[in-house]
Protein backbone atom coordinates (compact mmCIF):
# COMPACT_ATOMS: atom_id res chain seq x y z
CA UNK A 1 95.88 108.00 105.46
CA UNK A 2 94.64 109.40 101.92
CA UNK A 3 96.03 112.60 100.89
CA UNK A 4 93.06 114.62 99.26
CA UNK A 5 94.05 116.69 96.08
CA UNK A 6 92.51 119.73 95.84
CA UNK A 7 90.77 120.27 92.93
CA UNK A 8 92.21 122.87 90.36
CA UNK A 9 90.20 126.30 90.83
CA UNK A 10 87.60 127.14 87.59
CA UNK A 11 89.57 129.97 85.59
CA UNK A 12 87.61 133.55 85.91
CA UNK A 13 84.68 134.16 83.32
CA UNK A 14 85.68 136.70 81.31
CA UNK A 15 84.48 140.39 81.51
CA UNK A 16 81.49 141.31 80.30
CA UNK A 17 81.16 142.38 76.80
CA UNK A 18 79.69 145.29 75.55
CA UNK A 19 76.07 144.62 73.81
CA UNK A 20 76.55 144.46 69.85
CA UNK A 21 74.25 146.54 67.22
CA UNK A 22 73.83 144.06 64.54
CA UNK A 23 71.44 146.05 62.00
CA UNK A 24 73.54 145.34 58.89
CA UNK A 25 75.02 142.18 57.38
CA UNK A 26 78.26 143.93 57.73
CA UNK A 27 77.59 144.27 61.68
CA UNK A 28 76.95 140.30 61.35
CA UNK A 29 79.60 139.50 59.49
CA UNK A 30 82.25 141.57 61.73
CA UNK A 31 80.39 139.80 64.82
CA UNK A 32 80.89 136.12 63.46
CA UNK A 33 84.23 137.09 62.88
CA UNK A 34 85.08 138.00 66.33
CA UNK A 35 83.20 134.94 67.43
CA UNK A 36 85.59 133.00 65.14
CA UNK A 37 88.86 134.91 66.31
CA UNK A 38 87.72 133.83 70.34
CA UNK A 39 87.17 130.74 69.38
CA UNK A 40 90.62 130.17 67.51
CA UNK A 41 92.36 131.47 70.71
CA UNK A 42 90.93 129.76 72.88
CA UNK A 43 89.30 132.34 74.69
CA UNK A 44 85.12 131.05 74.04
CA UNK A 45 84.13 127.40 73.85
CA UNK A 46 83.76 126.42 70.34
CA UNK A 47 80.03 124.93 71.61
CA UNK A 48 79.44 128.40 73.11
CA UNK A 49 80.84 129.67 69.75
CA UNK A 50 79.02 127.49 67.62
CA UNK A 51 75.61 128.21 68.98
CA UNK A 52 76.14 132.11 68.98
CA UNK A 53 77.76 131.24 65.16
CA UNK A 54 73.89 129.44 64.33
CA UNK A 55 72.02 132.77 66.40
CA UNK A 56 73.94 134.65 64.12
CA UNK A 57 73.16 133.12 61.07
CA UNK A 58 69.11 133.37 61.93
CA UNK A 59 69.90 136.96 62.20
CA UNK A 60 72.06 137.62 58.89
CA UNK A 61 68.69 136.15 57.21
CA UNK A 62 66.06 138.23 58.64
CA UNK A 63 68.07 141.38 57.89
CA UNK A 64 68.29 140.35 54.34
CA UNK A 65 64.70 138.80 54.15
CA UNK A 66 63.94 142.60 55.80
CA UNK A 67 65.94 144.38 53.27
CA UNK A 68 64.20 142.53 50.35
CA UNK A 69 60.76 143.42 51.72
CA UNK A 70 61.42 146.80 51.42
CA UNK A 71 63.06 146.95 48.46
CA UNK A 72 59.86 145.16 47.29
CA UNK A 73 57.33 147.62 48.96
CA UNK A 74 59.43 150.96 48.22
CA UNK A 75 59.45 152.23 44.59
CA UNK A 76 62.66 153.19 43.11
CA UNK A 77 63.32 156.19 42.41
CA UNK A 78 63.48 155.57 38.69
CA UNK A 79 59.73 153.82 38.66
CA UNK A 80 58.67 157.42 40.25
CA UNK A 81 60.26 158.85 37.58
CA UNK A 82 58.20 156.89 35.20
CA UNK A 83 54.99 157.79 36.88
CA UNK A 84 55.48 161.08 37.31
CA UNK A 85 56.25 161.36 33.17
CA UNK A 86 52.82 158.82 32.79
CA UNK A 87 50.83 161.71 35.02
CA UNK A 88 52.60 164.26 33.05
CA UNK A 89 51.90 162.95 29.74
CA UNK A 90 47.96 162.22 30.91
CA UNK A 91 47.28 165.74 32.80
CA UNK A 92 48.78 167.47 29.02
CA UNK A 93 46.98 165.28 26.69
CA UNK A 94 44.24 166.84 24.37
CA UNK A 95 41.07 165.98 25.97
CA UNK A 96 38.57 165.26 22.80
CA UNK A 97 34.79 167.94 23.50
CA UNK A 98 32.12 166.07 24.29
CA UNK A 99 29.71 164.66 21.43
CA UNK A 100 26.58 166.55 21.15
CA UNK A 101 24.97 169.38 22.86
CA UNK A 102 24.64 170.23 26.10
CA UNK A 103 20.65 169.27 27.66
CA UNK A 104 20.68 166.29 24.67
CA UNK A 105 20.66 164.04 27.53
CA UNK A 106 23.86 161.81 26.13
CA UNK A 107 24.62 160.55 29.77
């Protein structure tokens, strides 16, 4: 007779984790890192890890590609400043009078 051997039970997944702002590249980078620490201990599957690593990456460069649009569209403060001084200058400048009289017809 064959003795069976039981085969060894699948360890418990591990809780569930709390869902993750990532707005920043600082919230990315902290993420990654954690990803990283998991992965060192043994604790996530580095093909589990790598995959969340690339998702990660995706999402670093739309937040930077996102921050550069902006910067793009949004004055700075200092090119206000420069427009306000161009309005400035215009609205005080010396207007010359018109040439000739009024009814001449000059328009």
């Amino acid at each position: 007779m064959t003795r069976r051997i039981a085969p060894k039970a699948a360890p418990p997944p591990p809780p569930p984790r709390r869902a993750v702002r990532l707005r920043t590249p600082g919230d990315v980078r902290r993420c990654l890192a954690a990803v990283a620490n998991d992965m060192m201990r043994g604790t996530m599957d580095p093909t589990t890890g790598g995959k969340v690593g690339y998702v990660l990456s995706i999402l670093l460069k739309s937040i930077e590609v996102e921050s550069t649009t902006r910067q793009e569209a949004e004055p700075s403060a200092e090119d206000l400043a420069v427009r306000i001084n161009e309005v400035t200058r215009l609205m005080h400048a010396t207007v010359p009078p018109p040439t000739g009289t009024p009814g001449e017809g000059n328009g």
